[in-house]
PDB file of N, CA and C in Angstrom:
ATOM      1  N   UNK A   1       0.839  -1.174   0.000  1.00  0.00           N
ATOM      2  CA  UNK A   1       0.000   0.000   0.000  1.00  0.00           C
ATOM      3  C   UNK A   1       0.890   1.245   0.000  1.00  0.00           C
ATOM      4  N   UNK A   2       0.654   1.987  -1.177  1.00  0.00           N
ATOM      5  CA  UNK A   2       1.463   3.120  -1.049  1.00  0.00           C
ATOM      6  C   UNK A   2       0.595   4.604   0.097  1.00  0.00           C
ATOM      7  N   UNK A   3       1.498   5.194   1.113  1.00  0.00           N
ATOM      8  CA  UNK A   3       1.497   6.160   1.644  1.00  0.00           C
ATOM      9  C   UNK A   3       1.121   7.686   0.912  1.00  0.00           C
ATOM     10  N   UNK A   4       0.187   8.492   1.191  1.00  0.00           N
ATOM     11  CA  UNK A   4      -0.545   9.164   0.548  1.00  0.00           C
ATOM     12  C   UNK A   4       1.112  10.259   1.476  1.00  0.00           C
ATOM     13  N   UNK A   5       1.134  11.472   0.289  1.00  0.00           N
ATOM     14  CA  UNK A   5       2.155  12.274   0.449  1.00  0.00           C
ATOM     15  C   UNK A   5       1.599  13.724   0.709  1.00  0.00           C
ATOM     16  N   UNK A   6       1.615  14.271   1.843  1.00  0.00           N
ATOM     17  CA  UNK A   6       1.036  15.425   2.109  1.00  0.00           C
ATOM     18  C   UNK A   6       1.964  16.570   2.083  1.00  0.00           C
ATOM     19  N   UNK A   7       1.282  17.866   2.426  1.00  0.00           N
ATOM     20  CA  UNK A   7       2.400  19.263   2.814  1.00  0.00           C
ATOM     21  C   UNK A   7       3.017  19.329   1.238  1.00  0.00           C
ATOM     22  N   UNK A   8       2.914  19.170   0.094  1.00  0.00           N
ATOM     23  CA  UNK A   8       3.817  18.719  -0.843  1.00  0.00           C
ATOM     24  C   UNK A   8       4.186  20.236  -1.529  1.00  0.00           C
ATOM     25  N   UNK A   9       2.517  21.176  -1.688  1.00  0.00           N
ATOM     26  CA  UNK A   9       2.945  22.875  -1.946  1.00  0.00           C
ATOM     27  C   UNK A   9       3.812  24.042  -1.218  1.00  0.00           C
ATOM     28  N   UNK A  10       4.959  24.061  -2.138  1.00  0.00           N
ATOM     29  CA  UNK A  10       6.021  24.725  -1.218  1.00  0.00           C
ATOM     30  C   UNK A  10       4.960  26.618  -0.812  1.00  0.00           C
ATOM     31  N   UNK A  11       4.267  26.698  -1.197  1.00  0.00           N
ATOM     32  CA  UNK A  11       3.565  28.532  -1.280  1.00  0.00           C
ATOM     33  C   UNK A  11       2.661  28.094   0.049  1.00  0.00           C
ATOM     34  N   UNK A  12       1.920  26.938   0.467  1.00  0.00           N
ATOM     35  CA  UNK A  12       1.290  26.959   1.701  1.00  0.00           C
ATOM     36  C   UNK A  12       2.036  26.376   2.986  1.00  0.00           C
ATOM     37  N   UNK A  13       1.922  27.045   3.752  1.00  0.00           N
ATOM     38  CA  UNK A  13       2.886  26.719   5.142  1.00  0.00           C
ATOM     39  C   UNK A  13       2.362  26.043   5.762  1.00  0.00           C
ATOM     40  N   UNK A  14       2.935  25.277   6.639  1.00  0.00           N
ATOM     41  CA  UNK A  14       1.653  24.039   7.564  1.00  0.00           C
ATOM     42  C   UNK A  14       1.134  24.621   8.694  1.00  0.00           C
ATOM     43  N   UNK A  15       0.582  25.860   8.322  1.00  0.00           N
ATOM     44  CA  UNK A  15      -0.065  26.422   9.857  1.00  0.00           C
ATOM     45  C   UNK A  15      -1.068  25.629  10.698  1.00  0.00           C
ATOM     46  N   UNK A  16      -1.407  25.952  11.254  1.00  0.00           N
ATOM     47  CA  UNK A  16      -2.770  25.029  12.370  1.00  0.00           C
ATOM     48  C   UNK A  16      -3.830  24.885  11.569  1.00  0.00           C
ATOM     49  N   UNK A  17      -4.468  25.711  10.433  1.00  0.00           N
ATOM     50  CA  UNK A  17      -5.554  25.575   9.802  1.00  0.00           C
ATOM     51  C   UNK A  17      -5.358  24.040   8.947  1.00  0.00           C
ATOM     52  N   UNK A  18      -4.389  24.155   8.005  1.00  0.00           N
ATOM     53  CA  UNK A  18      -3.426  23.515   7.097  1.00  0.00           C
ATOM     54  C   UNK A  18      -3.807  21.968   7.834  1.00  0.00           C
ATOM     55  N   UNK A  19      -2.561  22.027   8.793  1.00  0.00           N
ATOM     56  CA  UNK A  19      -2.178  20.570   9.517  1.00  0.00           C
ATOM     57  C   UNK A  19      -3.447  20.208   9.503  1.00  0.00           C
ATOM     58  N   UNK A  20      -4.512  20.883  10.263  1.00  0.00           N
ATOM     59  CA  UNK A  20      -6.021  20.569  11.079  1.00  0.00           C
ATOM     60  C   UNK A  20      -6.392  19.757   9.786  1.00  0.00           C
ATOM     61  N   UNK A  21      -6.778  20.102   8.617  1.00  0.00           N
ATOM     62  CA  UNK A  21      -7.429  19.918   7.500  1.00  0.00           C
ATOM     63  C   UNK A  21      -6.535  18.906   6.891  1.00  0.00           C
ATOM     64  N   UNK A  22      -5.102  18.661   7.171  1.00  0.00           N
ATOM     65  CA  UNK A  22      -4.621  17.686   6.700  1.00  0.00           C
ATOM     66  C   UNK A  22      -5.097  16.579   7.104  1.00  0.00           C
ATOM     67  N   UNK A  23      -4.512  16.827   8.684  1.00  0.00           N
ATOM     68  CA  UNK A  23      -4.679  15.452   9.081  1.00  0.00           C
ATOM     69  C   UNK A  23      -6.162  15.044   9.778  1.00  0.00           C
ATOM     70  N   UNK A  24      -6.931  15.434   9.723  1.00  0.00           N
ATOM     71  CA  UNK A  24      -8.208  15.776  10.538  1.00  0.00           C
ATOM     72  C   UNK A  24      -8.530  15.473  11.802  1.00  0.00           C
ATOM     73  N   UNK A  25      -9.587  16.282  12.238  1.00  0.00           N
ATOM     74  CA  UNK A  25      -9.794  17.245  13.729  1.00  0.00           C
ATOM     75  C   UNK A  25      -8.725  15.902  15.019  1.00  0.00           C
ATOM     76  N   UNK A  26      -9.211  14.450  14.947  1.00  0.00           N
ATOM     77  CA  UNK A  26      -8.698  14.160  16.227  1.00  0.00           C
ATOM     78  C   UNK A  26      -6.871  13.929  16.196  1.00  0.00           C
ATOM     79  N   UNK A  27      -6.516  13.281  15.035  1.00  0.00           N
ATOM     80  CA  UNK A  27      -5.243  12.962  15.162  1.00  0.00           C
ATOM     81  C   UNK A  27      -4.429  14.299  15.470  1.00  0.00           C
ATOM     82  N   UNK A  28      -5.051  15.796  14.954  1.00  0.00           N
ATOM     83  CA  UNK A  28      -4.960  17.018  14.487  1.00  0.00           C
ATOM     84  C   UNK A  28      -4.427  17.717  16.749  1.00  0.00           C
ATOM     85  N   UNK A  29      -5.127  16.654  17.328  1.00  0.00           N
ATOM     86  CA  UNK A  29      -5.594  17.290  18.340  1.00  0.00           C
ATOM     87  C   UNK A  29      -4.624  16.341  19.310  1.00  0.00           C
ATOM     88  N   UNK A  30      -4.131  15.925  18.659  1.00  0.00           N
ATOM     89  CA  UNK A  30      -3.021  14.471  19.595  1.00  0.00           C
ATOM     90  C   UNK A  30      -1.431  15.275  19.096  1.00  0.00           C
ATOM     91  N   UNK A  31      -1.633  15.902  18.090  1.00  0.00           N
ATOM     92  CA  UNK A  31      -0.260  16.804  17.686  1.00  0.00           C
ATOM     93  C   UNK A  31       0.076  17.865  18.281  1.00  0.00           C
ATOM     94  N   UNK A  32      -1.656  18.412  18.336  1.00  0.00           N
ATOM     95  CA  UNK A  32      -1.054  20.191  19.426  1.00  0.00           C
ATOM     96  C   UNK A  32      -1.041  19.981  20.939  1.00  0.00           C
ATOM     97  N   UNK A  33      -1.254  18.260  21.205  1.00  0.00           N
ATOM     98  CA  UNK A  33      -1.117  18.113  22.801  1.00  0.00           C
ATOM     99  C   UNK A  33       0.268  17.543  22.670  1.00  0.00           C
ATOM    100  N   UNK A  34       0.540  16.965  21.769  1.00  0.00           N
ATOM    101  CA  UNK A  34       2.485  16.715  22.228  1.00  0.00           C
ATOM    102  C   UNK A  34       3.204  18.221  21.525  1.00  0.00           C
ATOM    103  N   UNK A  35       2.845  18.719  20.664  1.00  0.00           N
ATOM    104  CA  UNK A  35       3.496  20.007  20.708  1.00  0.00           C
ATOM    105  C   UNK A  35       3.566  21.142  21.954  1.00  0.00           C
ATOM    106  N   UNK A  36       2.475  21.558  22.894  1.00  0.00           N
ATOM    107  CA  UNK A  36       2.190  22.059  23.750  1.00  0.00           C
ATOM    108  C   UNK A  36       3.342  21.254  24.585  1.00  0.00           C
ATOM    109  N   UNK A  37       3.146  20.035  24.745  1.00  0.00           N
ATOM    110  CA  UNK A  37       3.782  19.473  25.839  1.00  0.00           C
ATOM    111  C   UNK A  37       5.506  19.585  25.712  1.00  0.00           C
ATOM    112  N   UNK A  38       5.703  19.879  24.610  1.00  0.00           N
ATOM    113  CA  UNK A  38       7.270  19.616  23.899  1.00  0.00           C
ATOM    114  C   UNK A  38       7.445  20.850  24.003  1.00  0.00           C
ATOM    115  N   UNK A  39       6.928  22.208  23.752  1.00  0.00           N
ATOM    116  CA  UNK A  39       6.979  23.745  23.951  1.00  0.00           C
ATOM    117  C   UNK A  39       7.440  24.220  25.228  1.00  0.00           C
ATOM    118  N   UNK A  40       6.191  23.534  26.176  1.00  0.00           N
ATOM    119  CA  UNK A  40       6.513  23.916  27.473  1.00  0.00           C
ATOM    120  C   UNK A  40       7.941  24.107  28.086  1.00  0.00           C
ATOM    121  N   UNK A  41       7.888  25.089  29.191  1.00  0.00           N
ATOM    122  CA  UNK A  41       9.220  24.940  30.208  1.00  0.00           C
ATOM    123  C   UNK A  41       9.838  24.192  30.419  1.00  0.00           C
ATOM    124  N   UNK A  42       9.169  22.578  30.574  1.00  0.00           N
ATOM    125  CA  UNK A  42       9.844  21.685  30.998  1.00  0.00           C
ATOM    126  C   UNK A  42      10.848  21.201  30.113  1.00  0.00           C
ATOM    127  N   UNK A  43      10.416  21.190  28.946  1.00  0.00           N
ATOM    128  CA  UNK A  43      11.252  20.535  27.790  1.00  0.00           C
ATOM    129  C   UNK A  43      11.886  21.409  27.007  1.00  0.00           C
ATOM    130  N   UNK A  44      11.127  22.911  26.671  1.00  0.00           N
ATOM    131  CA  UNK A  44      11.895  24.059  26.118  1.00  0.00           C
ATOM    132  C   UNK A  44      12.237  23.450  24.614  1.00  0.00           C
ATOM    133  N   UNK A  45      11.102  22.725  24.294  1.00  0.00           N
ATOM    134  CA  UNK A  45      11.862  22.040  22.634  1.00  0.00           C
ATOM    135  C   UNK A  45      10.976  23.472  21.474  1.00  0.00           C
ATOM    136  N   UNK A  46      11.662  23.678  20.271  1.00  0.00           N
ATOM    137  CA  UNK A  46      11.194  24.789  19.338  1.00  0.00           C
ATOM    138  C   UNK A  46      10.117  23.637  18.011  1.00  0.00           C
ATOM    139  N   UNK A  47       9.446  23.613  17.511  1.00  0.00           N
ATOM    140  CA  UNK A  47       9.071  23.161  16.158  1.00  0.00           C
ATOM    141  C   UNK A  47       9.663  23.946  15.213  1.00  0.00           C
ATOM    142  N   UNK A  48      10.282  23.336  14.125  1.00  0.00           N
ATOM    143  CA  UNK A  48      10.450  24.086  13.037  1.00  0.00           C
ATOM    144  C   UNK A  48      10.235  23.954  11.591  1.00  0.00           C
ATOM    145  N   UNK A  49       9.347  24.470  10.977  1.00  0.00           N
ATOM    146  CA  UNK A  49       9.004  23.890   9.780  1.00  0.00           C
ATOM    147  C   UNK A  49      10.197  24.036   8.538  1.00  0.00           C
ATOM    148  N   UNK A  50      10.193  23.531   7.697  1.00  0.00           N
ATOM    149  CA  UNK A  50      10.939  24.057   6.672  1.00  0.00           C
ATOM    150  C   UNK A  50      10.689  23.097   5.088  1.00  0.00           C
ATOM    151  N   UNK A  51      10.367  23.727   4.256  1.00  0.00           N
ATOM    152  CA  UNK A  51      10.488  23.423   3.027  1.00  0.00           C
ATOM    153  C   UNK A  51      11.414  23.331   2.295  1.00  0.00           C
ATOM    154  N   UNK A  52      11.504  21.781   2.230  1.00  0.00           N
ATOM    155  CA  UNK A  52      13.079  21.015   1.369  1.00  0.00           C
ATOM    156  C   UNK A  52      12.444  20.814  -0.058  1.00  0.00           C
ATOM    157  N   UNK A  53      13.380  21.185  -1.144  1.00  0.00           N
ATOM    158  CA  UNK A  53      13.105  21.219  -2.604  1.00  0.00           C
ATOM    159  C   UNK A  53      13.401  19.801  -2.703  1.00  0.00           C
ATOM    160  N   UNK A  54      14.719  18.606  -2.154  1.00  0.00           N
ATOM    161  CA  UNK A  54      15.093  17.768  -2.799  1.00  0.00           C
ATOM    162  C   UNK A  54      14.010  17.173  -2.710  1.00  0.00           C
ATOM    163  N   UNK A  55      12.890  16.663  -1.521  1.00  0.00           N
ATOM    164  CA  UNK A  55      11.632  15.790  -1.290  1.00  0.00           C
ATOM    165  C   UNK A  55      10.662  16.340  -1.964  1.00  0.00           C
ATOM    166  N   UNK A  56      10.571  17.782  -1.872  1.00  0.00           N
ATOM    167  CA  UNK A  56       9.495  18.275  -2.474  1.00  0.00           C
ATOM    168  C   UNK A  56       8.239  18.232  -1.104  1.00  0.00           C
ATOM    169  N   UNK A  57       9.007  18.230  -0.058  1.00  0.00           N
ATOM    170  CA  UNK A  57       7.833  18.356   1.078  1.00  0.00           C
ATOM    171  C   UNK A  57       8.030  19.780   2.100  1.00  0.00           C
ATOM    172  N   UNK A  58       7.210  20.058   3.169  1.00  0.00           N
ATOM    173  CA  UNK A  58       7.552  20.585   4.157  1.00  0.00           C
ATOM    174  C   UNK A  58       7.493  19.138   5.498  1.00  0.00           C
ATOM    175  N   UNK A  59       8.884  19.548   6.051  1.00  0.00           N
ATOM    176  CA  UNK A  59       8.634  18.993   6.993  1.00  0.00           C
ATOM    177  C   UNK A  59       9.291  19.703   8.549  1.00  0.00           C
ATOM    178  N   UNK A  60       9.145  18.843   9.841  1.00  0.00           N
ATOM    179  CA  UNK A  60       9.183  19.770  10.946  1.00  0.00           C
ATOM    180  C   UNK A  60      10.124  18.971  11.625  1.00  0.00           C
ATOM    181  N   UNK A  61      11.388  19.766  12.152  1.00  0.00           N
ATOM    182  CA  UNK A  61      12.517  19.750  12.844  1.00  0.00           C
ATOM    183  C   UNK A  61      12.040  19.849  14.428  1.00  0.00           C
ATOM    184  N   UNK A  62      12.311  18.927  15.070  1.00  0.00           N
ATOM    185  CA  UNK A  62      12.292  19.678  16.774  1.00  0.00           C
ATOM    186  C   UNK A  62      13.506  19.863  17.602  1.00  0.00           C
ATOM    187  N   UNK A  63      13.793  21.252  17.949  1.00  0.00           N
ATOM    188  CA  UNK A  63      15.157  21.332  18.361  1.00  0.00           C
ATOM    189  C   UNK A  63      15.138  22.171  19.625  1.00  0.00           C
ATOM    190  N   UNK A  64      16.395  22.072  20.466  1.00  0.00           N
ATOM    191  CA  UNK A  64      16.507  22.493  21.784  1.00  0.00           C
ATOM    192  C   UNK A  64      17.851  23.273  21.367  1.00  0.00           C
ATOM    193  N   UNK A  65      17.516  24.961  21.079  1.00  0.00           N
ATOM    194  CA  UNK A  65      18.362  25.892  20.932  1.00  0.00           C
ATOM    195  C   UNK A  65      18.957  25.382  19.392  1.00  0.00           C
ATOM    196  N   UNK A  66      19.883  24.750  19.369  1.00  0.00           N
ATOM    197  CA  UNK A  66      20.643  24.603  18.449  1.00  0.00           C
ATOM    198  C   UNK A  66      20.681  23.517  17.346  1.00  0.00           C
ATOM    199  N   UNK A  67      20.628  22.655  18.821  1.00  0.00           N
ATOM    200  CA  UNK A  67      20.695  20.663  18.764  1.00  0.00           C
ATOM    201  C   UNK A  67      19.244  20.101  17.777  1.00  0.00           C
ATOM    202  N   UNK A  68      19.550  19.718  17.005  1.00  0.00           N
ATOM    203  CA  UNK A  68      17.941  18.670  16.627  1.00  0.00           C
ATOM    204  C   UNK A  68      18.087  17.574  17.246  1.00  0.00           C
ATOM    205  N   UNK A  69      16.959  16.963  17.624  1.00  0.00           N
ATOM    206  CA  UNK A  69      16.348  15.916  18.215  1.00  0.00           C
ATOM    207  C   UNK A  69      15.925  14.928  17.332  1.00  0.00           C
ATOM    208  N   UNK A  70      16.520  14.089  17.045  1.00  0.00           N
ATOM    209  CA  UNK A  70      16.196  12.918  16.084  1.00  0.00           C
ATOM    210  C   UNK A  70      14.911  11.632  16.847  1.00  0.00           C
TER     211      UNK A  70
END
């Protein structure tokens, strides 16, 4: 079974509307509770989006200051 390929237009950014409508409302709602949770003080982690030409996707980096988090 091939994997359906999302985020693929480099001109739309994956804002909250975007993601929401990507992935729809509940999975949508399991992302901004580990993002929230990954934001917070405790963990101090950043999201970062970025649009790579070689994939032809946007995708999201999570990093602490400098470091990415694999």
């Amino acid at each position: 079974m091939d994997a359906e390929l999302l985020l693929r237009e480099q001109e739309i950014f994956p804002s909250k509307e975007v993601l929401k409508n990507v992935l729809g409302e509940m999975i949508y709602s399991v992302f901004e509770e580990l993002e929230t949770r990954l934001t917070s003080d405790e963990f101090a982690l950043a999201f970062d989006w970025n649009y790579y030409r070689d994939g032809k996707a946007w995708l999201c980096k999570v990093c602490r200051k400098k470091k990415t988090y694999k």
